[in-house]
N, C-alpha and C. Protein backbone atom coordinates (compact mmCIF):
# COMPACT_ATOMS: atom_id res chain seq x y z
N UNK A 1 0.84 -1.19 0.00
CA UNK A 1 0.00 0.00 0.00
C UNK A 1 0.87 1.24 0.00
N UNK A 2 0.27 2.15 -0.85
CA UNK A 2 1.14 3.29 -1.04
C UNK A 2 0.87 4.71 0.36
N UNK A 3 1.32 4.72 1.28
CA UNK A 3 0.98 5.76 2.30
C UNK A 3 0.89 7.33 2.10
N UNK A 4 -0.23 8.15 1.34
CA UNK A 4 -0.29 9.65 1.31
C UNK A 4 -0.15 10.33 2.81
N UNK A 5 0.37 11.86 2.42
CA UNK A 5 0.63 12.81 3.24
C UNK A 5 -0.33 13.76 3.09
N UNK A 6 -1.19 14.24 3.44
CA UNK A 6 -1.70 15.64 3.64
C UNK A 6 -1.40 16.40 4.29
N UNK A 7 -1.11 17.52 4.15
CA UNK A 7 -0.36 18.93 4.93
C UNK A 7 0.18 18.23 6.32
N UNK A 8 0.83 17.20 6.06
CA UNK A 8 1.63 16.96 7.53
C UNK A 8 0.58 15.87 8.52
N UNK A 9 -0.85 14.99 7.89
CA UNK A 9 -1.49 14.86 8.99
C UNK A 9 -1.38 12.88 8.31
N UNK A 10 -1.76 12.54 8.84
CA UNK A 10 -2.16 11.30 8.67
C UNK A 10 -3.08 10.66 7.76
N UNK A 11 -3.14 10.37 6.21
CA UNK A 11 -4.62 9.73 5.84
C UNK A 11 -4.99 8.47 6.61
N UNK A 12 -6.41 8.05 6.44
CA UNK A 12 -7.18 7.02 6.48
C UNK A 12 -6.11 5.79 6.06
N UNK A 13 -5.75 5.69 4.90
CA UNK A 13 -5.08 4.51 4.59
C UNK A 13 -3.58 4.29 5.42
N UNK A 14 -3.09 5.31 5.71
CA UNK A 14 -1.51 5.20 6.84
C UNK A 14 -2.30 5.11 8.28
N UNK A 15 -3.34 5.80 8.96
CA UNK A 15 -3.55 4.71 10.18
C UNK A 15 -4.21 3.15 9.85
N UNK A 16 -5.06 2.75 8.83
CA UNK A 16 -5.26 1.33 8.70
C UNK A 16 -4.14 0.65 8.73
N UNK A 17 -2.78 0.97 7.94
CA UNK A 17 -1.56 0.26 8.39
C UNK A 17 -1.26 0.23 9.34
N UNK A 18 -1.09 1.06 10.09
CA UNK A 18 -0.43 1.45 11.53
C UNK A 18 -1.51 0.28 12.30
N UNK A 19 -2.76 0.24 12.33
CA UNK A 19 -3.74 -0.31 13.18
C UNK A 19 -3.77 -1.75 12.81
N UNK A 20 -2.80 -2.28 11.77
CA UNK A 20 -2.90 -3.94 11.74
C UNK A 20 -2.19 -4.14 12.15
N UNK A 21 -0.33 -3.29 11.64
CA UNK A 21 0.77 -3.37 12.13
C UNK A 21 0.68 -4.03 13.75
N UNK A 22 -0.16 -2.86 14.37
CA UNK A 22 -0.05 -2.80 16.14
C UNK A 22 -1.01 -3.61 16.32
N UNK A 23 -1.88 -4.01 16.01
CA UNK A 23 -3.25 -4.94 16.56
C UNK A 23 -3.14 -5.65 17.88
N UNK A 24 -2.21 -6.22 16.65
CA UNK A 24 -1.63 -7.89 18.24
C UNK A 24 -0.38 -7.39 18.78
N UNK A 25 0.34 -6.24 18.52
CA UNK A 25 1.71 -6.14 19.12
C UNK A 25 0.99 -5.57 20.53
N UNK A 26 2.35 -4.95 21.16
CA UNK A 26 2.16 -4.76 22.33
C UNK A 26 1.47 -3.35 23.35
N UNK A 27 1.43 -2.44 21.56
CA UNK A 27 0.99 -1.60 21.88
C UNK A 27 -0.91 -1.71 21.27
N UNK A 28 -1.22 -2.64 20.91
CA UNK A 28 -2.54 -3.00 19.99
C UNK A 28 -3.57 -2.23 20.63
N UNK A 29 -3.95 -2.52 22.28
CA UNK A 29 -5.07 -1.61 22.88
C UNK A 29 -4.99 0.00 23.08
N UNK A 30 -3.69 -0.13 22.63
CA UNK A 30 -3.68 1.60 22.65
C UNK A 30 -4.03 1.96 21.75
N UNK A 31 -3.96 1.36 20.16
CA UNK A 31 -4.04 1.76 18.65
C UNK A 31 -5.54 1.76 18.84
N UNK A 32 -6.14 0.04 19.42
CA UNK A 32 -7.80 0.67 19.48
C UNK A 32 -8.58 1.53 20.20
N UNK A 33 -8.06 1.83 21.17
CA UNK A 33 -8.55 3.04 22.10
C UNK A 33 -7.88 4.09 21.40
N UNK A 34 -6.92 4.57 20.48
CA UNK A 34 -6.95 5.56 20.10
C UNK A 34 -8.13 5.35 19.24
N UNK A 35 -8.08 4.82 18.24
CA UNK A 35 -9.22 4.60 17.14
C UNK A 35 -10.57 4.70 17.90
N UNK A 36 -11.19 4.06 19.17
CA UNK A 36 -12.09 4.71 19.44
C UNK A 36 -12.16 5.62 19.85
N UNK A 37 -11.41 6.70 20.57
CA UNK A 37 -11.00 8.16 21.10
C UNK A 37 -11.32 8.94 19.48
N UNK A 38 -10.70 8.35 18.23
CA UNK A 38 -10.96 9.44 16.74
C UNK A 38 -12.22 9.49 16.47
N UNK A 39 -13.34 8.16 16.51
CA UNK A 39 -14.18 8.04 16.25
C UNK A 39 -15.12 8.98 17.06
N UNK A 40 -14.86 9.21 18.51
CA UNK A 40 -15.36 10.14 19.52
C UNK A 40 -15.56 11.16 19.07
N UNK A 41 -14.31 11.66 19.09
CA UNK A 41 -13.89 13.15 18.27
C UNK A 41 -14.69 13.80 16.86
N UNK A 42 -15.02 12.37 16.02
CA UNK A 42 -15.35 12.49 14.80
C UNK A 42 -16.96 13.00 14.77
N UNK A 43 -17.72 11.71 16.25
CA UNK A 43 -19.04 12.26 16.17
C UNK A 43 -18.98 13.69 16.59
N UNK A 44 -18.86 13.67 17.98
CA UNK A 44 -18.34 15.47 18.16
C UNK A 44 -18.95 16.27 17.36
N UNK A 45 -17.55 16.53 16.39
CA UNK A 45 -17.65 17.24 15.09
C UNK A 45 -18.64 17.62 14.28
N UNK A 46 -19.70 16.18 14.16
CA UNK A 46 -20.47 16.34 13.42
C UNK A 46 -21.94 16.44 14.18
N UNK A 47 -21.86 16.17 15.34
CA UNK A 47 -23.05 16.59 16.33
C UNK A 47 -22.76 18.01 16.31
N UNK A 48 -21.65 18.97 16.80
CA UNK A 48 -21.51 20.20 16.46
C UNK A 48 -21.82 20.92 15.50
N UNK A 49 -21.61 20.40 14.17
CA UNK A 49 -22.05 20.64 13.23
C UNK A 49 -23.96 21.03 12.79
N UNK A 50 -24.19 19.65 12.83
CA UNK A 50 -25.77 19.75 12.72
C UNK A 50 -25.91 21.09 13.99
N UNK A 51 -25.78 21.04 14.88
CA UNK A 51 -26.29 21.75 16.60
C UNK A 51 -25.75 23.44 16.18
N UNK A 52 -24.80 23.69 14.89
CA UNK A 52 -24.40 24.93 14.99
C UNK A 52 -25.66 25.39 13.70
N UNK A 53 -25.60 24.28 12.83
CA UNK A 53 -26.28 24.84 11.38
C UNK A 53 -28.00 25.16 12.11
N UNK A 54 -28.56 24.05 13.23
CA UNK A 54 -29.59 24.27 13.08
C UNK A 54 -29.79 25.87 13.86
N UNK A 55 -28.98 26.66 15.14
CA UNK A 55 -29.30 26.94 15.58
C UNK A 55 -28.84 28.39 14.43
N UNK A 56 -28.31 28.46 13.88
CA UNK A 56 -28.06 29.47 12.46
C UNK A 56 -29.46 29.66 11.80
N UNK A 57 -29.67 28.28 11.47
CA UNK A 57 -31.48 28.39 10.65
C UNK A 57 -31.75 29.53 11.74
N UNK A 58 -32.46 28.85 13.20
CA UNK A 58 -33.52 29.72 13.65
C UNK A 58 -33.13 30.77 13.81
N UNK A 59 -31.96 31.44 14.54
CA UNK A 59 -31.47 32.21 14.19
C UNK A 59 -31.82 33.50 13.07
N UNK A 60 -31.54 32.73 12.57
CA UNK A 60 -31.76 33.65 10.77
C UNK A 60 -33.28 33.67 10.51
N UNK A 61 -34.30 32.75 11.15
CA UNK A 61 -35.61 32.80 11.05
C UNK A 61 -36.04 34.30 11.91
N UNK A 62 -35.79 34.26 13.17
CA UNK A 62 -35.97 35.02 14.02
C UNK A 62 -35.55 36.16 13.18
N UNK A 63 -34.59 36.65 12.74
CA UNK A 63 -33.91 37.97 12.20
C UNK A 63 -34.90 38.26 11.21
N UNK A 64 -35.48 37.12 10.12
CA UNK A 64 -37.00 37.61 9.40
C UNK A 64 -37.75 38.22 9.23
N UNK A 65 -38.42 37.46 10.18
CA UNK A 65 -39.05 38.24 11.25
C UNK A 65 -39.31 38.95 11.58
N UNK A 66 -38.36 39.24 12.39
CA UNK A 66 -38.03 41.08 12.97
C UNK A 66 -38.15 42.02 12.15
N UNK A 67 -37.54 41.47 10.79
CA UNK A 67 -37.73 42.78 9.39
C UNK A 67 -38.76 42.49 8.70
N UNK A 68 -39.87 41.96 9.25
CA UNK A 68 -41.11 41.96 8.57
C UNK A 68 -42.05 42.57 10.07
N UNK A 69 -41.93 42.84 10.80
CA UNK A 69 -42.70 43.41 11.73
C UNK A 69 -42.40 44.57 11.71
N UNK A 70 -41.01 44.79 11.30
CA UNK A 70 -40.59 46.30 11.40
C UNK A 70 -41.24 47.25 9.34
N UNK A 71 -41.02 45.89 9.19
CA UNK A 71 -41.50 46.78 7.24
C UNK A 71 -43.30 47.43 7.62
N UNK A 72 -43.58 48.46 8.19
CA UNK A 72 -44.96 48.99 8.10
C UNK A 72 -44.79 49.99 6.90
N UNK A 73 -45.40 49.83 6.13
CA UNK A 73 -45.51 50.76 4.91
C UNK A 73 -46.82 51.46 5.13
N UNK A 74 -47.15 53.08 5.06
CA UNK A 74 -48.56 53.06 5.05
C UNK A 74 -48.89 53.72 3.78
N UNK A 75 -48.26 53.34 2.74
CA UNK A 75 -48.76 53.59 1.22
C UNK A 75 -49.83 52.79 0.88
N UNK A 76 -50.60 53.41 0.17
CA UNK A 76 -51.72 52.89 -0.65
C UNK A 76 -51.70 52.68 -2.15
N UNK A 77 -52.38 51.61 -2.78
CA UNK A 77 -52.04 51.35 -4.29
C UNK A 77 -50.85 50.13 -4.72
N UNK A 78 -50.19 49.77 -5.71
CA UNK A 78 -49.93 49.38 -6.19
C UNK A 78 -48.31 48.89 -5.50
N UNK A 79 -47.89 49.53 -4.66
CA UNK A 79 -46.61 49.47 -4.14
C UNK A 79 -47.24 49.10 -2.78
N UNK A 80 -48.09 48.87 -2.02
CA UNK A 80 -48.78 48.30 -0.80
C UNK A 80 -48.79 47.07 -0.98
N UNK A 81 -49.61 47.03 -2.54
CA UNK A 81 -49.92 45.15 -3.19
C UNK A 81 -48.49 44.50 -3.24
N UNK A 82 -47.37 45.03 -3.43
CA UNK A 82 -45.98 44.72 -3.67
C UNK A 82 -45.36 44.60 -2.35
N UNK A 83 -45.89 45.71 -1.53
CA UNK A 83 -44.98 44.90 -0.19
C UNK A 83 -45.54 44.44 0.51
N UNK A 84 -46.74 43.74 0.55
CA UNK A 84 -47.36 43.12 1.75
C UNK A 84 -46.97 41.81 0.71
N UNK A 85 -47.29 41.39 -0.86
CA UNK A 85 -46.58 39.91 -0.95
C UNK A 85 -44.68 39.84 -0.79
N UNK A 86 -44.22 41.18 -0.79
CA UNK A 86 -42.90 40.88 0.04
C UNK A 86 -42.39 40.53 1.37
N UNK A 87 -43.95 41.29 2.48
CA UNK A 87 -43.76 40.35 3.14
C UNK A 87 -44.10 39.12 3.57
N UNK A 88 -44.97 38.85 3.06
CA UNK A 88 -45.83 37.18 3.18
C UNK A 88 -44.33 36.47 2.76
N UNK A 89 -43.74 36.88 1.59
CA UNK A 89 -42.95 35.87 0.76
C UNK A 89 -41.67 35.90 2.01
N UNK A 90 -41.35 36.73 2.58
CA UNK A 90 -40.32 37.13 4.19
C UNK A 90 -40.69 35.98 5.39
N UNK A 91 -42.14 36.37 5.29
CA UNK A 91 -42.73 35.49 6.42
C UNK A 91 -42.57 34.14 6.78
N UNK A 92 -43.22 33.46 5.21
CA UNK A 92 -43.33 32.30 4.41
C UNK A 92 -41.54 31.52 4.68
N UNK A 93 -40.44 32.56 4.16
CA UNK A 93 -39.04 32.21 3.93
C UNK A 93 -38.52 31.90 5.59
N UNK A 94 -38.72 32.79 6.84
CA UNK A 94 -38.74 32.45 8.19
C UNK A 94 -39.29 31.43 8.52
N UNK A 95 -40.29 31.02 8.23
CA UNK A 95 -40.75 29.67 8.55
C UNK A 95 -40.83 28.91 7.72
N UNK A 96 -40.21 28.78 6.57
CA UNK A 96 -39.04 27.52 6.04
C UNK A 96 -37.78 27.06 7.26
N UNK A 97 -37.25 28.17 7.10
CA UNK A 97 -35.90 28.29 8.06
C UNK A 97 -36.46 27.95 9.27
N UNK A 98 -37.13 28.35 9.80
CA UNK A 98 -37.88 27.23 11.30
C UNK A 98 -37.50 26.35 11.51
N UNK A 99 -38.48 25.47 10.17
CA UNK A 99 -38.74 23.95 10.15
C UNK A 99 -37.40 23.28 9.62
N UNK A 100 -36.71 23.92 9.17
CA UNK A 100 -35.49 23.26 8.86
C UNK A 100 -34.62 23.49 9.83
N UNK A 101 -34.27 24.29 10.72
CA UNK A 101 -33.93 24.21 12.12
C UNK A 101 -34.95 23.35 13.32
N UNK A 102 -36.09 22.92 13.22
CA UNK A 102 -36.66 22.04 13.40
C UNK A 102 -36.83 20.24 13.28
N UNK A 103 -36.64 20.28 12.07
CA UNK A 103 -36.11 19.30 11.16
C UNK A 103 -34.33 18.61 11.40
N UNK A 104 -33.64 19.46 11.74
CA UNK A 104 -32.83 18.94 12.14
C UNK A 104 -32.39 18.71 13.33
N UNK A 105 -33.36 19.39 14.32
CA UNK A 105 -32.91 19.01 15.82
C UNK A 105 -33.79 17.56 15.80
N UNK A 106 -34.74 17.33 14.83
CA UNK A 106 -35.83 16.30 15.42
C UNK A 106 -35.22 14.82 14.33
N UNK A 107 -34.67 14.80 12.83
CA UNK A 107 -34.32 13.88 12.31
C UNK A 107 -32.59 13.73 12.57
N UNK A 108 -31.55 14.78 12.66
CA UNK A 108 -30.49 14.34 12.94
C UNK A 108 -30.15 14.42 14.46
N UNK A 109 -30.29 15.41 14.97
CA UNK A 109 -29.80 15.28 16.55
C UNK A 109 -29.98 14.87 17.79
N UNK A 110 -31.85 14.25 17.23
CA UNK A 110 -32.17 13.04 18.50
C UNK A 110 -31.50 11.96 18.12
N UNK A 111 -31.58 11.38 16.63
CA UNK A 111 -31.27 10.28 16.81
C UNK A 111 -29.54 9.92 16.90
N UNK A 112 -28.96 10.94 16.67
CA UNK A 112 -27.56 11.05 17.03
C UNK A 112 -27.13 11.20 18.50
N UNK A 113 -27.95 11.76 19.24
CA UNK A 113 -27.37 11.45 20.63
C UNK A 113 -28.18 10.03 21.00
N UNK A 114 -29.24 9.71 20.86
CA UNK A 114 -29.60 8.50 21.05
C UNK A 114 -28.21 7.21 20.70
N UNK A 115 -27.71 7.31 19.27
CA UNK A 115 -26.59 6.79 19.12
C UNK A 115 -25.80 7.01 19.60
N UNK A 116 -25.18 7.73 20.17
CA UNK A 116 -23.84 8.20 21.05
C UNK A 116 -24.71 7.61 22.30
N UNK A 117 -25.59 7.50 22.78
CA UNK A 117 -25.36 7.17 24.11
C UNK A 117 -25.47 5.55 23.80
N UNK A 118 -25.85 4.88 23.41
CA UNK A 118 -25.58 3.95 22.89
C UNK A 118 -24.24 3.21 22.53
N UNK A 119 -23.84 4.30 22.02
CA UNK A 119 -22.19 3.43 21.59
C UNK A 119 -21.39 4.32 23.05
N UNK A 120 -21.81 5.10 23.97
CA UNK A 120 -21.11 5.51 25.19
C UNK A 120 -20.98 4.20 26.09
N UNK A 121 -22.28 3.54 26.05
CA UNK A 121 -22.61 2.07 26.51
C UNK A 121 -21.22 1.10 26.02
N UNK A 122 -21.32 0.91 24.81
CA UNK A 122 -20.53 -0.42 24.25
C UNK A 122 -19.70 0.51 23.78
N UNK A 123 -18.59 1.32 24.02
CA UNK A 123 -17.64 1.51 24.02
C UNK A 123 -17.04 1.77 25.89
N UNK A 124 -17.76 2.00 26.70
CA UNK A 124 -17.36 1.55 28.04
C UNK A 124 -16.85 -0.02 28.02
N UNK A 125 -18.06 -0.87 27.79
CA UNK A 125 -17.95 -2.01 27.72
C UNK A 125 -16.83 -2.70 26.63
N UNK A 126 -16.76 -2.43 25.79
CA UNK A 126 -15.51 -2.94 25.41
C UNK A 126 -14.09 -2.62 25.56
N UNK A 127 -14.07 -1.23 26.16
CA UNK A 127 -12.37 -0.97 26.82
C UNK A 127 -12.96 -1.54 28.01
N UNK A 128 -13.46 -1.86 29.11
CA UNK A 128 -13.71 -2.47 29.99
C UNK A 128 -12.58 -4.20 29.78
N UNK A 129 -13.66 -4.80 28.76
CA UNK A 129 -13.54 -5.94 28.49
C UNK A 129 -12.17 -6.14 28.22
N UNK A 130 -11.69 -5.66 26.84
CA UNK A 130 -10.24 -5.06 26.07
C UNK A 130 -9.69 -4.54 27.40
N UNK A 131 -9.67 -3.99 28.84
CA UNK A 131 -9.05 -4.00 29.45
C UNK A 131 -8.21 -5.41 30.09
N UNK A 132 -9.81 -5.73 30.43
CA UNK A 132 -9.65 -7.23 31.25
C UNK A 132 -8.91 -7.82 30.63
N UNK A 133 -9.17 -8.23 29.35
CA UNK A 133 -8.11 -9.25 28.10
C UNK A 133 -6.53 -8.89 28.88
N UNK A 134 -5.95 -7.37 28.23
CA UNK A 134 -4.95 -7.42 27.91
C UNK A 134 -3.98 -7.48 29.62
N UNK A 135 -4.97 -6.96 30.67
CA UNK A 135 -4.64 -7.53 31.78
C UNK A 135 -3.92 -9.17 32.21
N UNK A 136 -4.92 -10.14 31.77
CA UNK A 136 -4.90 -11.63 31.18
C UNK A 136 -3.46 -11.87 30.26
N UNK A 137 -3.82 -11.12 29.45
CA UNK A 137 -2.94 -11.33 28.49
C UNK A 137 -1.45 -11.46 29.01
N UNK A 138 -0.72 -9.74 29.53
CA UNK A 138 -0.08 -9.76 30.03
C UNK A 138 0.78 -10.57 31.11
N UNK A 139 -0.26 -11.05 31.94
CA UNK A 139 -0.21 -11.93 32.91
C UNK A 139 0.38 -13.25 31.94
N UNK A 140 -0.03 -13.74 31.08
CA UNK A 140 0.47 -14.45 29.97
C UNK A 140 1.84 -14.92 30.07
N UNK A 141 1.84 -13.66 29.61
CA UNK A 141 3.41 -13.44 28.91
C UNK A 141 3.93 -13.38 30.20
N UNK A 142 3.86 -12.84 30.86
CA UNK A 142 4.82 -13.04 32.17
C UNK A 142 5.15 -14.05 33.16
N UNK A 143 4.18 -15.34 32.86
CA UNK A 143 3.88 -16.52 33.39
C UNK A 143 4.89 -17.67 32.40
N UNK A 144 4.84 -17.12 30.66
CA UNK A 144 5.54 -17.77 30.05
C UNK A 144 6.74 -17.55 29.70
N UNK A 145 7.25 -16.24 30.35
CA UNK A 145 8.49 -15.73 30.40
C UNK A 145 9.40 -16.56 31.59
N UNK A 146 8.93 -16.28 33.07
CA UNK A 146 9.10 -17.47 33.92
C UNK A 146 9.59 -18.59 33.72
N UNK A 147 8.25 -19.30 32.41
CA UNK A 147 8.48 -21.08 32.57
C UNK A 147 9.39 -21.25 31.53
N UNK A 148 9.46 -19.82 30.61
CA UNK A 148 10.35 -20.23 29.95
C UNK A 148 12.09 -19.98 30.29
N UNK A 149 12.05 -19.13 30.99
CA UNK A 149 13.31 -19.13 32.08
C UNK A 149 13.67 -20.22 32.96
N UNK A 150 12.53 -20.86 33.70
CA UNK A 150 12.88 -22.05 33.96
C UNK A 150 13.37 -23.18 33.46
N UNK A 151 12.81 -22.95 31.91
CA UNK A 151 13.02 -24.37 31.11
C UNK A 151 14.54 -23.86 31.00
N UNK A 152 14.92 -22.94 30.14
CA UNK A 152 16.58 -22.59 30.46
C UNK A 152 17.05 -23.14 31.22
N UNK A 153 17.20 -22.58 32.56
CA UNK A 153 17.95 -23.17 33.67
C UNK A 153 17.83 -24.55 33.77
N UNK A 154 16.47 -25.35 33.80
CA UNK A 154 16.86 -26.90 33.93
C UNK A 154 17.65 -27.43 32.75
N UNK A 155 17.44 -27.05 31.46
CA UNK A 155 18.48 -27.44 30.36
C UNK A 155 19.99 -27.08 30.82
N UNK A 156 20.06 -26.06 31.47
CA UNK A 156 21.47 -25.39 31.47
C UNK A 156 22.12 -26.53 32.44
N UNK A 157 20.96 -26.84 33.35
CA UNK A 157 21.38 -27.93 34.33
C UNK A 157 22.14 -29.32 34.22
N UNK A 158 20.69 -29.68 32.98
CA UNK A 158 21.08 -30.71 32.71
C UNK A 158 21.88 -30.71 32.00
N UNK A 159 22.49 -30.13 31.31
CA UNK A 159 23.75 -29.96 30.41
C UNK A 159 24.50 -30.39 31.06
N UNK A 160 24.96 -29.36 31.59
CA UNK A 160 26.10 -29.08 33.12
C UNK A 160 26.22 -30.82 33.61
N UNK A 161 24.98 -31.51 34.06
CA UNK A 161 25.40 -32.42 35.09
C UNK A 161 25.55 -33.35 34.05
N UNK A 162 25.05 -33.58 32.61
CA UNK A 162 25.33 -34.30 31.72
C UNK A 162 26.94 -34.53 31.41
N UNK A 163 27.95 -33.39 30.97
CA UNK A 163 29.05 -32.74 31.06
C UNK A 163 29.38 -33.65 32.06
N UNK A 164 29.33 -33.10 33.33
CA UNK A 164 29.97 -33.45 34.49
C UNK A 164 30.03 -35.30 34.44
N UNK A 165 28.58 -35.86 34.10
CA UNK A 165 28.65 -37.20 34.37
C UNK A 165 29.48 -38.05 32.84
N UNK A 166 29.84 -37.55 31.91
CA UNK A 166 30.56 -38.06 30.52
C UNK A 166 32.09 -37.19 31.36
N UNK A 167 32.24 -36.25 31.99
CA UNK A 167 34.11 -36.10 31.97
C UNK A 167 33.70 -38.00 33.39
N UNK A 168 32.85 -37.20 34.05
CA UNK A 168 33.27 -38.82 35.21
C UNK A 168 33.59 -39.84 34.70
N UNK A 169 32.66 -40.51 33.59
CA UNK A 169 33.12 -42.04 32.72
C UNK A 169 33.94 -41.76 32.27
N UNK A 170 34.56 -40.78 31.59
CA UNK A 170 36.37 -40.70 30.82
C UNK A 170 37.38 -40.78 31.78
N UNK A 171 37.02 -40.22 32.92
CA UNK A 171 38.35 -39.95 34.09
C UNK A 171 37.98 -41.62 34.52
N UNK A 172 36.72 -42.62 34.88
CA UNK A 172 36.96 -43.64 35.05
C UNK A 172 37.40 -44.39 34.44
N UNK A 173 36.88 -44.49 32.77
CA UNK A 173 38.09 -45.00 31.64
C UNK A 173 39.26 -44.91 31.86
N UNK A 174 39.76 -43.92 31.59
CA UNK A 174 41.36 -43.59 31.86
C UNK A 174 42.19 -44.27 32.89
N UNK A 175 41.50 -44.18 34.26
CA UNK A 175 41.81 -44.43 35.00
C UNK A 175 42.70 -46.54 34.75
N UNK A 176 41.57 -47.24 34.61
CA UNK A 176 41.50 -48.66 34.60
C UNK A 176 42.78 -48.90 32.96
């Protein structure tokens, strides 16, 4: 795989390497707890997002508004007929912008915190778990580091007394 640079940051395809690379090494639960820490970050972003655009809509609805309560014209005739459908068409345009600041607190941002609390759930639970493992794990390796130090030393042993018991039969050879 060919690894791109963007202005100095990391693409998508150079952490997927990095995140198989480390999986099973020793740093692996850190690569996935970072990866779930980006993913965090990522909703964030985009909960912020929707939560800034909608509150811009109303915002900008409200400001409408205001310049349609304030437009009193008291002309009569032909330029009256023109600004009262300028302001209906003002009115009408504010409460577009409402419902679309409406619309998005009610189709993206319930069901996005509904999901975040959801994955707040099973992402506790799996660094929980992914804790416990690599706890285990560790313990592992340090249990088979031991036996495997042990196995050393009894080889080294038996070497040694092997050694020792072949010079004994030569020095008794010799001897006779």
């Amino acid at each position: 795989r060919q690894v791109r640079e963007r202005n100095g940051t990391q693409t998508i395809m150079e952490y997927d390497i990095m995140f198989s690379k480390n999986f099973w090494g020793d740093d692996g639960y850190d690569v996935i707890e970072g990866k779930i820490e980006e993913g965090k970050k990522s909703y964030d972003s985009i909960e912020s997002y929707f939560y800034d655009r909608a509150k811009v809509e109303e915002k900008y609805a409200y400001s409408l508004e205001k310049i349609v309560k304030k437009a009193v014209v008291s002309e009569i005739g032909s330029l009256k007929a023109v600004w009262d459908v300028l302001c209906q068409e003002m009115a009408q345009m504010a409460q577009v912008h409402h419902t679309l600041a409406s619309y998005i607190r009610n189709t993206v941002l319930t069901p996005l915190d509904t999901f975040n609390k959801e994955q707040l759930k099973k992402r506790k639970e799996s660094l929980n778990e992914a804790s416990k493992l690599i706890k285990e794990y560790k313990k592992m390796i340090t249990n088979i580091s031991k036996s495997q130090e042990k196995y050393y030393k009894s080889c080294h042993h038996d070497i040694t007394y092997n050694d020792k018991l072949g010079q004994a039969k030569n020095n008794g050879k010799s001897e006779k």
